[in-house]
C-alpha atoms as a PDB file:
ATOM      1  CA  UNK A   1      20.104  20.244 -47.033  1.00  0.00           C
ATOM      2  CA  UNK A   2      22.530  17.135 -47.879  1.00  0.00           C
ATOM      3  CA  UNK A   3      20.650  13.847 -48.867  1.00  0.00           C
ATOM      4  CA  UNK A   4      22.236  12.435 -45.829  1.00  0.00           C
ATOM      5  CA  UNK A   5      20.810  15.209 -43.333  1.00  0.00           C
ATOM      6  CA  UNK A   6      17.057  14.299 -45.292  1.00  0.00           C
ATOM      7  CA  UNK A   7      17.770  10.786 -43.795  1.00  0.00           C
ATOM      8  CA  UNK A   8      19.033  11.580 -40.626  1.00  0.00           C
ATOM      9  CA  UNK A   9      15.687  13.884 -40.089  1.00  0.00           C
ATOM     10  CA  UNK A  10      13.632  11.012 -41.504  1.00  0.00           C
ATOM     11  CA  UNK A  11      15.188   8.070 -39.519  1.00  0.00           C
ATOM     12  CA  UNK A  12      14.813  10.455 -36.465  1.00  0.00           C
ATOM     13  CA  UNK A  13      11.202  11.492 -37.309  1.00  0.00           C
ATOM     14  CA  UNK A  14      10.190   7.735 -37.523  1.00  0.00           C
ATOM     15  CA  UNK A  15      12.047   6.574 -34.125  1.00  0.00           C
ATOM     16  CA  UNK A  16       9.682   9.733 -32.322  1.00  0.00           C
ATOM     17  CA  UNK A  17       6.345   8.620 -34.087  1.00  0.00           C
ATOM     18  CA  UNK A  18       7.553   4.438 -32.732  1.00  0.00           C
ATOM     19  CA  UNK A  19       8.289   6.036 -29.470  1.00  0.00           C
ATOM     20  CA  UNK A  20       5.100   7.698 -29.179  1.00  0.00           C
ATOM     21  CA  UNK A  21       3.057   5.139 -30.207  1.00  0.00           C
ATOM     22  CA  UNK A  22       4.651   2.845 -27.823  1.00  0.00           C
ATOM     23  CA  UNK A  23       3.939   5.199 -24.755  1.00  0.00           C
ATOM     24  CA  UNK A  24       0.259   6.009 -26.124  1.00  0.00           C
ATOM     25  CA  UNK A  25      -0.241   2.165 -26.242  1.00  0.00           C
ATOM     26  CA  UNK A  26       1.385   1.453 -22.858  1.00  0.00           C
ATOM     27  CA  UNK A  27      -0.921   4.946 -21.221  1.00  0.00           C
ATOM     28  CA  UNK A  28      -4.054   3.258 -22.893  1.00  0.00           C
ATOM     29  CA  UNK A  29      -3.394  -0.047 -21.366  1.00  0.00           C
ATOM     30  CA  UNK A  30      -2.981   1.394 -17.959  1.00  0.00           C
ATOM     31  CA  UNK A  31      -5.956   3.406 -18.340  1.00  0.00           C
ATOM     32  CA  UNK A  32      -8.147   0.357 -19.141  1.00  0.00           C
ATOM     33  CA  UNK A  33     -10.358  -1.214 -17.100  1.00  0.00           C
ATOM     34  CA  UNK A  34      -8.150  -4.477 -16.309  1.00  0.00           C
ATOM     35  CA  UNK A  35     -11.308  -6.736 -15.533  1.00  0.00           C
ATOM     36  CA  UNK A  36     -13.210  -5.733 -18.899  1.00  0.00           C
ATOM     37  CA  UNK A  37     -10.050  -6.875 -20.676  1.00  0.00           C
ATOM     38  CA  UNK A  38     -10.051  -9.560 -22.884  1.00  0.00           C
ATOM     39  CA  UNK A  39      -6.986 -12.027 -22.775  1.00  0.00           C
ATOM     40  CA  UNK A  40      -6.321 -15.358 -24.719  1.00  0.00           C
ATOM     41  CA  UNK A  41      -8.678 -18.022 -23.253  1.00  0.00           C
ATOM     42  CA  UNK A  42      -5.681 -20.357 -23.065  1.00  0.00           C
ATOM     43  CA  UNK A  43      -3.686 -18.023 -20.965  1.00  0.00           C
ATOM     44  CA  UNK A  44      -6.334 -17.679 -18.612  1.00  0.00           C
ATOM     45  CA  UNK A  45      -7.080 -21.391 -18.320  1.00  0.00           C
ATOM     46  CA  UNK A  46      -3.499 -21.529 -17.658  1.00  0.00           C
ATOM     47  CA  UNK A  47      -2.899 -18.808 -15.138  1.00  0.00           C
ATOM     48  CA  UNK A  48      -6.308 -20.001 -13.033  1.00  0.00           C
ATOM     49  CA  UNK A  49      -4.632 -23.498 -12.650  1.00  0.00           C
ATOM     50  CA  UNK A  50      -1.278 -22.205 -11.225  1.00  0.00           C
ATOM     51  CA  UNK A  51      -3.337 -19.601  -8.870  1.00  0.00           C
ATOM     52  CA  UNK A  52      -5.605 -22.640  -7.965  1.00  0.00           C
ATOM     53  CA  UNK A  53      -1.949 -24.592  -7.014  1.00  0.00           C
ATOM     54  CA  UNK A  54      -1.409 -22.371  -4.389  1.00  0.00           C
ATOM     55  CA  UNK A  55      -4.565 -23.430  -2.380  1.00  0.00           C
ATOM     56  CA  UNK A  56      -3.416 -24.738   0.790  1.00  0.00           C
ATOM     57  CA  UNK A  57      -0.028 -24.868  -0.861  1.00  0.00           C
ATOM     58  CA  UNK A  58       3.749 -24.728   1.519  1.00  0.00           C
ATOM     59  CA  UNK A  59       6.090 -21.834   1.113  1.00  0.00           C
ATOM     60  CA  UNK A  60       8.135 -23.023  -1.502  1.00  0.00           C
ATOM     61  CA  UNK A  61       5.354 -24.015  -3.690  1.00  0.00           C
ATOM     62  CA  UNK A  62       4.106 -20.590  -3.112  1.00  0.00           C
ATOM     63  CA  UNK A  63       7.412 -18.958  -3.789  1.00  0.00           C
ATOM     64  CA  UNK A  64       7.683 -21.122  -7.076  1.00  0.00           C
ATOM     65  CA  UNK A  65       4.218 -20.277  -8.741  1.00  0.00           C
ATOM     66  CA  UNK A  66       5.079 -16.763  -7.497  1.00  0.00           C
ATOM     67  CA  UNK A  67       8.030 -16.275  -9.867  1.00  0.00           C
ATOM     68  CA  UNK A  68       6.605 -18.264 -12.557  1.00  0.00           C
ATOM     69  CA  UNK A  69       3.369 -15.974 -12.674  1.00  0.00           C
ATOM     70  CA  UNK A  70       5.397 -13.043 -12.565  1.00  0.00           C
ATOM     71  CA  UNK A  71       7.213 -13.801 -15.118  1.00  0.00           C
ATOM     72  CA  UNK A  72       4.178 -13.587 -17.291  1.00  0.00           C
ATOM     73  CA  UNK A  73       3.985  -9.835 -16.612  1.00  0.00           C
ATOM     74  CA  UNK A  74       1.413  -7.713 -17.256  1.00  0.00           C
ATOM     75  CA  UNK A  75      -0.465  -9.628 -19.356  1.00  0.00           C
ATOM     76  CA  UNK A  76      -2.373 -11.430 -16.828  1.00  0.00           C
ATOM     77  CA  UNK A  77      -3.047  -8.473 -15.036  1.00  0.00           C
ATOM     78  CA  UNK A  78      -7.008  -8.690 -16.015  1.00  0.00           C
ATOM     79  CA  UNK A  79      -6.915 -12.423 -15.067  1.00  0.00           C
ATOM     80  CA  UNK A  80      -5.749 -11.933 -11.972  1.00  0.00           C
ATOM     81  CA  UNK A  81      -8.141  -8.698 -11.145  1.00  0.00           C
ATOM     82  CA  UNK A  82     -10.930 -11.381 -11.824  1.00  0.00           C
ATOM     83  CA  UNK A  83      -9.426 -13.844  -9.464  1.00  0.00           C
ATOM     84  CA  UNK A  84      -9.966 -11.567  -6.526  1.00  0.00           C
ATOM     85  CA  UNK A  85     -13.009 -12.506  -6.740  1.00  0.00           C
ATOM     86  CA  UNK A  86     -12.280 -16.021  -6.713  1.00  0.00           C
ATOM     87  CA  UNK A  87     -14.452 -18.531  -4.099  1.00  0.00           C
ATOM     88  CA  UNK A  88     -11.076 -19.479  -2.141  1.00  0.00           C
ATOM     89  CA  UNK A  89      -9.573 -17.038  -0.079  1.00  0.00           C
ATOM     90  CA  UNK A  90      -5.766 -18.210  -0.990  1.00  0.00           C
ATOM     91  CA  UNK A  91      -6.338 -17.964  -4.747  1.00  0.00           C
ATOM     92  CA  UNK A  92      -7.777 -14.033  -3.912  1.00  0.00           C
ATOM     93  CA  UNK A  93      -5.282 -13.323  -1.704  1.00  0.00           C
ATOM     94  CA  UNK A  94      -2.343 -14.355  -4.110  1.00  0.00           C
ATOM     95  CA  UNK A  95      -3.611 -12.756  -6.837  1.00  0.00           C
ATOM     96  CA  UNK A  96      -3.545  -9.652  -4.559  1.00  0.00           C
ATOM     97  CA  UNK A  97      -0.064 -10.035  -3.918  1.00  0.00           C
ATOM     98  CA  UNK A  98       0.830 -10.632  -7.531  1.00  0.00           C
ATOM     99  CA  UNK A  99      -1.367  -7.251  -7.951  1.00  0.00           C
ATOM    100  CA  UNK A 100       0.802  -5.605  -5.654  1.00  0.00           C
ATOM    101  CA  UNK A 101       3.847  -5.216  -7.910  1.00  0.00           C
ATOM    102  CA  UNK A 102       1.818  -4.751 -10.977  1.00  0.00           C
ATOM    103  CA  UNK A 103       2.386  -0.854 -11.458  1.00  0.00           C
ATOM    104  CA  UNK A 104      -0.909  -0.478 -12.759  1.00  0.00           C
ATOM    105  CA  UNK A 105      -3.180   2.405 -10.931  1.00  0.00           C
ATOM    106  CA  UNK A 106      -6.134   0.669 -12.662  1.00  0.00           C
ATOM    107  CA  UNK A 107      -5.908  -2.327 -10.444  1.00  0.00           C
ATOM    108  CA  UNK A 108      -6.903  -0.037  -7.245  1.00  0.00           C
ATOM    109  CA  UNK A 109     -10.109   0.057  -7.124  1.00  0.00           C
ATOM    110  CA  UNK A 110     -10.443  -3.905  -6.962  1.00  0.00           C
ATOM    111  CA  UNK A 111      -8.013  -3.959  -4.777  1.00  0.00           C
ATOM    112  CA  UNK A 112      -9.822  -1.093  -2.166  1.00  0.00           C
ATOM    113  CA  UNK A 113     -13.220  -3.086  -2.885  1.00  0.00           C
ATOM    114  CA  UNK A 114     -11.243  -6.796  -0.859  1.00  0.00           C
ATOM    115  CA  UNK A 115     -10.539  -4.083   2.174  1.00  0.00           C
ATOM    116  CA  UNK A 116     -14.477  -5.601   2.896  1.00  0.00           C
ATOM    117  CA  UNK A 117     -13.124  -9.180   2.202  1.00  0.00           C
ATOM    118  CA  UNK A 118     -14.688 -11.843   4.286  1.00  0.00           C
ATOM    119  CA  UNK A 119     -11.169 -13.029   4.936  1.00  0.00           C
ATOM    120  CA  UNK A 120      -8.410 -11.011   6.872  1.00  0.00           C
ATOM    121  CA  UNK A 121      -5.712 -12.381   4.830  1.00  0.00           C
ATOM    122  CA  UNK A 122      -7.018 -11.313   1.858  1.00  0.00           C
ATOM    123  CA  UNK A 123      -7.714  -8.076   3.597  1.00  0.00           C
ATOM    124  CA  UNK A 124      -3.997  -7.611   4.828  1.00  0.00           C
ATOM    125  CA  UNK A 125      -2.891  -8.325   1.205  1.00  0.00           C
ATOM    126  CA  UNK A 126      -4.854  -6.211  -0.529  1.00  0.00           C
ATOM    127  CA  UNK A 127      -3.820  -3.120   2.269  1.00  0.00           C
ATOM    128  CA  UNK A 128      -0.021  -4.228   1.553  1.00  0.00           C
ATOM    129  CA  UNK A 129      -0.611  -4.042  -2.323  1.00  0.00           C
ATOM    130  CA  UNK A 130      -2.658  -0.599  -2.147  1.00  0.00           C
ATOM    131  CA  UNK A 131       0.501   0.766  -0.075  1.00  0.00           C
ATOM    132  CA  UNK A 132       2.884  -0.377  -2.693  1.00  0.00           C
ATOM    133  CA  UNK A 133       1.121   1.203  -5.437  1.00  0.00           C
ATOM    134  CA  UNK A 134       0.823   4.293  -3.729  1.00  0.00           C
ATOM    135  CA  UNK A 135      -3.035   4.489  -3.532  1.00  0.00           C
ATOM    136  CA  UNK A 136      -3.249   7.897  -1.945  1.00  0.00           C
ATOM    137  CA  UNK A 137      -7.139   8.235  -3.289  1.00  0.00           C
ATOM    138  CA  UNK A 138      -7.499   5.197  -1.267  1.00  0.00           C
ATOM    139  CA  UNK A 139      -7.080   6.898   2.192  1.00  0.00           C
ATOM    140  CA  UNK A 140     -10.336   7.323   2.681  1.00  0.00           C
ATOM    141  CA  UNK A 141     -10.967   3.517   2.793  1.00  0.00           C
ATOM    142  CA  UNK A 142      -7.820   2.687   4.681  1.00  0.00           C
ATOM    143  CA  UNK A 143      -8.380   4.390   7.318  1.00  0.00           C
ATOM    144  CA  UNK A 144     -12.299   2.690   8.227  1.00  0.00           C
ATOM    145  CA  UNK A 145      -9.990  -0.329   8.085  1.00  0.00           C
ATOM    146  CA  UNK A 146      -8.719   1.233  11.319  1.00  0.00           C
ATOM    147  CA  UNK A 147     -11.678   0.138  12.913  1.00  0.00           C
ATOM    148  CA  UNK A 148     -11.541  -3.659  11.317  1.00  0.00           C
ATOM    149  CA  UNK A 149     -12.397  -6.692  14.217  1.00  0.00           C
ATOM    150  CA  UNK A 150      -9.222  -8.516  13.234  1.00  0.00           C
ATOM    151  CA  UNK A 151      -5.790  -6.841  15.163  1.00  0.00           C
ATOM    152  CA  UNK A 152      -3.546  -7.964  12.704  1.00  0.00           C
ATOM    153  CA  UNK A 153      -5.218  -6.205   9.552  1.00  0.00           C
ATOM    154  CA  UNK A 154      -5.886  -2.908  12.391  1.00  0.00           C
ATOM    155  CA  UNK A 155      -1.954  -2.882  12.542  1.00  0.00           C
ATOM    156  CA  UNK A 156      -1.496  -3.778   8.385  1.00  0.00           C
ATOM    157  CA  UNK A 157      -4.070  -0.142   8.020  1.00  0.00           C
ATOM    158  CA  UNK A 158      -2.493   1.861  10.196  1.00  0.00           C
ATOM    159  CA  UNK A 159       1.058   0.875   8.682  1.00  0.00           C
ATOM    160  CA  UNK A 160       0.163   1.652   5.272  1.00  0.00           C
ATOM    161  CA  UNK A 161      -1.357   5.112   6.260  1.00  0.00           C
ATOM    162  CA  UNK A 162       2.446   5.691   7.388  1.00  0.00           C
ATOM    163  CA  UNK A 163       3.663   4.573   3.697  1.00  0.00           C
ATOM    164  CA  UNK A 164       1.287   6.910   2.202  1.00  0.00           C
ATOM    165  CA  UNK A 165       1.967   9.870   4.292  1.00  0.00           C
ATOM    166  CA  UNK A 166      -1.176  11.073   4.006  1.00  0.00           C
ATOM    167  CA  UNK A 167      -1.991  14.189   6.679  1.00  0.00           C
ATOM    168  CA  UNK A 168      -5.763  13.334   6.188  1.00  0.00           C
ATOM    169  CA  UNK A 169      -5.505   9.939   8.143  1.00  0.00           C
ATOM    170  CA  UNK A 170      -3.728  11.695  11.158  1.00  0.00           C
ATOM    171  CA  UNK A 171      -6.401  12.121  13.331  1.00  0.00           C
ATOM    172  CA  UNK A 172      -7.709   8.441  12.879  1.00  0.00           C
ATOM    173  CA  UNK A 173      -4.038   6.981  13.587  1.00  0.00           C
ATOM    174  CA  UNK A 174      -4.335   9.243  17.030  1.00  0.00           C
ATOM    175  CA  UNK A 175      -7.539   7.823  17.425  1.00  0.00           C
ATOM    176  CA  UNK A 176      -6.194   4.338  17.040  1.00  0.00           C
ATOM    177  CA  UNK A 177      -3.189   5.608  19.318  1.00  0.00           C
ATOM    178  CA  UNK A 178      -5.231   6.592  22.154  1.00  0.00           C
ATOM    179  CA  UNK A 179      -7.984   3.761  21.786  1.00  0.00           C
ATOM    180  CA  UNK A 180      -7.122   0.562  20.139  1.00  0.00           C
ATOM    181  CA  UNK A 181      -6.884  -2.253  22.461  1.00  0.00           C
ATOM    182  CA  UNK A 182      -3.973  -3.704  21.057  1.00  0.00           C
ATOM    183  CA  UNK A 183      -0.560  -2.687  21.697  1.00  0.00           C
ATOM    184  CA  UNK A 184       0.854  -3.058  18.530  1.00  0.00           C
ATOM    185  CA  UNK A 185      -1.617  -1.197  16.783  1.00  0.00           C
ATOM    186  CA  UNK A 186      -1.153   1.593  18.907  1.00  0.00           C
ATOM    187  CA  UNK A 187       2.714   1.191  18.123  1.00  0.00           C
ATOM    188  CA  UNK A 188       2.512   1.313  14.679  1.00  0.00           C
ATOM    189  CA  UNK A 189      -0.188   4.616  14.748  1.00  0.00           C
ATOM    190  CA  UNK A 190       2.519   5.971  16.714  1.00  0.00           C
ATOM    191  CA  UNK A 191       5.545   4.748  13.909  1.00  0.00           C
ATOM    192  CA  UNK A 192       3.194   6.472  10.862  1.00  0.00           C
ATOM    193  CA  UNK A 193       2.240   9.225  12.415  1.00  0.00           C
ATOM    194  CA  UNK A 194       6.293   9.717  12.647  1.00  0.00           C
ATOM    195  CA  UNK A 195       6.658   9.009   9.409  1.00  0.00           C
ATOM    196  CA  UNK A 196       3.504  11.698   8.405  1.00  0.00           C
ATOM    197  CA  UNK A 197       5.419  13.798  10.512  1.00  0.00           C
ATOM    198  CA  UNK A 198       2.384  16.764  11.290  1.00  0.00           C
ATOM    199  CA  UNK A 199       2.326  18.787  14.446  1.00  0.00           C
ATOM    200  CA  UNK A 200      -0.948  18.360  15.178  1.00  0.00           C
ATOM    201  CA  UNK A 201       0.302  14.601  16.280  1.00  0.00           C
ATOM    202  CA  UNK A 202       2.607  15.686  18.913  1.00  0.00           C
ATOM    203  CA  UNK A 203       0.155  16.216  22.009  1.00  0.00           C
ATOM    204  CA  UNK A 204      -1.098  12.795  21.556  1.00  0.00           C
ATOM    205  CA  UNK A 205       2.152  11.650  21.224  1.00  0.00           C
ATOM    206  CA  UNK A 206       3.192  13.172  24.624  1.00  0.00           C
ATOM    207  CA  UNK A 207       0.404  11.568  26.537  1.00  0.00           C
ATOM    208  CA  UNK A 208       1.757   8.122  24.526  1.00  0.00           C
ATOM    209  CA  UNK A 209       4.540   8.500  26.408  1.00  0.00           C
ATOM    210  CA  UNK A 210       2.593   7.434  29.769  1.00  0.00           C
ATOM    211  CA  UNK A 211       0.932   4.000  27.869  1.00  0.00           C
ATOM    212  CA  UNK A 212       1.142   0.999  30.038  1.00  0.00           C
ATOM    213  CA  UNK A 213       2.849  -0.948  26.960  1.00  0.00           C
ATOM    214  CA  UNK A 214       6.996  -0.037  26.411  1.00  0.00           C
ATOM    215  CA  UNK A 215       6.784  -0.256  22.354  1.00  0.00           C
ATOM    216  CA  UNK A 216       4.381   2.286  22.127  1.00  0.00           C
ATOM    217  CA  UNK A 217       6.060   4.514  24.644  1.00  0.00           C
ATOM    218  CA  UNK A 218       9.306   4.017  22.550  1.00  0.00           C
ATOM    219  CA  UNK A 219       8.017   4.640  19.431  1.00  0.00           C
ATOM    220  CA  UNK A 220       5.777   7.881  20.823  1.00  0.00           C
ATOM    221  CA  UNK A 221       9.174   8.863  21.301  1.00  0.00           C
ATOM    222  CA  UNK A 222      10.692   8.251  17.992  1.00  0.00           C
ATOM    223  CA  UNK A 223       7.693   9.714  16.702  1.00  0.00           C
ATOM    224  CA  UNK A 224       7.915  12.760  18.855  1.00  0.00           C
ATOM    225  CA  UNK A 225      12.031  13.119  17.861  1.00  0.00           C
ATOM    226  CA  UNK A 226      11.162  12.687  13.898  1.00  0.00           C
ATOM    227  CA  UNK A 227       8.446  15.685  13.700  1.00  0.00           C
ATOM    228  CA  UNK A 228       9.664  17.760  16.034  1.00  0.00           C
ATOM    229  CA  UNK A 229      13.959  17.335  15.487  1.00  0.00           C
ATOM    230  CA  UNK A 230      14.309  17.429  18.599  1.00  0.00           C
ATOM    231  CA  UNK A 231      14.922  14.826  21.784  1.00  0.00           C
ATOM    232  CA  UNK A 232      13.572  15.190  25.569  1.00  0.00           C
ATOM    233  CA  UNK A 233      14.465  12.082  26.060  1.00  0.00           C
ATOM    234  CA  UNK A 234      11.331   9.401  27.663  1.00  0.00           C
ATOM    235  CA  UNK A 235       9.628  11.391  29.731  1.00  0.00           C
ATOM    236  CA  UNK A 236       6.524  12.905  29.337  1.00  0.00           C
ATOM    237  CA  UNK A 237       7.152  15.509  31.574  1.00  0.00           C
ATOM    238  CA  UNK A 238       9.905  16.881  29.786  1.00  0.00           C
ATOM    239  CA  UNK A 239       8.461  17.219  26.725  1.00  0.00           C
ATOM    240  CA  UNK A 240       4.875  18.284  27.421  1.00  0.00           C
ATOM    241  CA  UNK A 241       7.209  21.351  29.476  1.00  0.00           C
ATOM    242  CA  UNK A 242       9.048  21.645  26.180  1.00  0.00           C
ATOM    243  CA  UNK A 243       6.388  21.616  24.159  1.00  0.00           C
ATOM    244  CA  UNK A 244       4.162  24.166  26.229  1.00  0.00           C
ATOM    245  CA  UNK A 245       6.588  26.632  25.770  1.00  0.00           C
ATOM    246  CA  UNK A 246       7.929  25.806  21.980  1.00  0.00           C
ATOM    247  CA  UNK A 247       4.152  25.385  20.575  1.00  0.00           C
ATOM    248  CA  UNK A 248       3.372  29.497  20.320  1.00  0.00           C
ATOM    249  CA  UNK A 249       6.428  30.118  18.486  1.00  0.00           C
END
């Protein structure tokens, strides 16, 4: 072998071992625990007094310490897991939404444990950020979210169950479907369990069609046209006839 095939080998042999070390770094810093992480005390002073600008803060103010904080990237990923614990509900439900675009699966368990936040905002948030990140192991405590006293953060759960496309939460988004007082909740069960797209959705679905509210009859019937490829058209007679004799086949 030539002296200049030796350093080829060698040059590539050292670029592999950088390479690795960089993804076995980057794997060990998602793995962490982000709270338990240590950051520069000056970085966390710093990041605390921009979340603690956005108290009671106007759009555009929000918008700018937004960017600015994401900028910072993932760095202040521990600082702002602590801040969702913070006294103020706007500084935990920022951090929340700076958590959301994080792409760190170590964040979800902090963010599952504000689905029992005092505040609904902070509750919505933290469902928006959990959908985001793909939290399928948080299904479980999404869907007792279905069942939440605010109608707003009921809609937010149900939503995110359609993002996730979990099968497990189908028959709690046909619960909230047949039950929930508010329309819009039962609209959106209806739009995820479209988006799930199971079978076992479509009898529900059909008596949807009959619900004294127009969005959720229209979107039983979106629902109803996405799982099954097929359209009846509005009725629910025509499809509970088309269904009754399509279902044993």
């Amino acid at each position: 072998m030539s002296n200049f095939s030796q350093k080829i080998l060698i040059i590539v042999a050292a670029i592999s071992i950088v390479l690795g070390g960089i993804w076995y770094l980057q794997r060990e810093w998602i793995l962490q625990d982000p709270a338990k992480v240590t950051v520069d005390p000056r970085l966390e002073r710093e990041v605390h007094a921009l979340l603690e600008e956005s108290i009671n803060a106007d759009f555009q103010k929000r918008m700018t310490l937004f960017f600015e904080l994401r900028s910072r990237g993932r760095e202040i990923v521990p600082v702002l897991v602590r801040a969702l614990n913070d006294e103020h509900e706007d500084v935990r439900a920022f951090s929340a939404n700076l958590l959301q675009y994080s792409e760190n699966a170590a964040v979800i368990p902090y963010l599952e444990a504000r689905l029992h936040d005092e505040s609904p905002r902070v509750r919505k948030t933290a469902l928006i950020a959990l959908g985001d990140l793909g939290a399928i192991d948080a299904v479980p405590a999404i869907i007792l979210v279905l069942n939440d006293e605010d109608q707003l953060t009921r809609c937010q759960a149900a939503y995110v169950l359609g993002v996730l496309k979990n099968e497990t939460a189908v028959t709690y988004l046909v619960r909230t479907l047949e039950h929930d007082p508010y329309p819009i909740a039962r609209q959106t069960a209806a739009n995820s369990l479209g988006e799930i797209g199971d079978a076992e959705a479509v009898p529900p679905l059909i008596d949807s069609l009959d619900d004294t509210n127009h969005l959720v009859r229209s979107a039983s019937m979106v629902a109803l046209n996405r799982i099954t490829g097929v359209n009846m058209g509005p009725t629910k007679e025509a499809w509970a006839g088309w269904w009754n004799k399509t279902k044993g086949l």
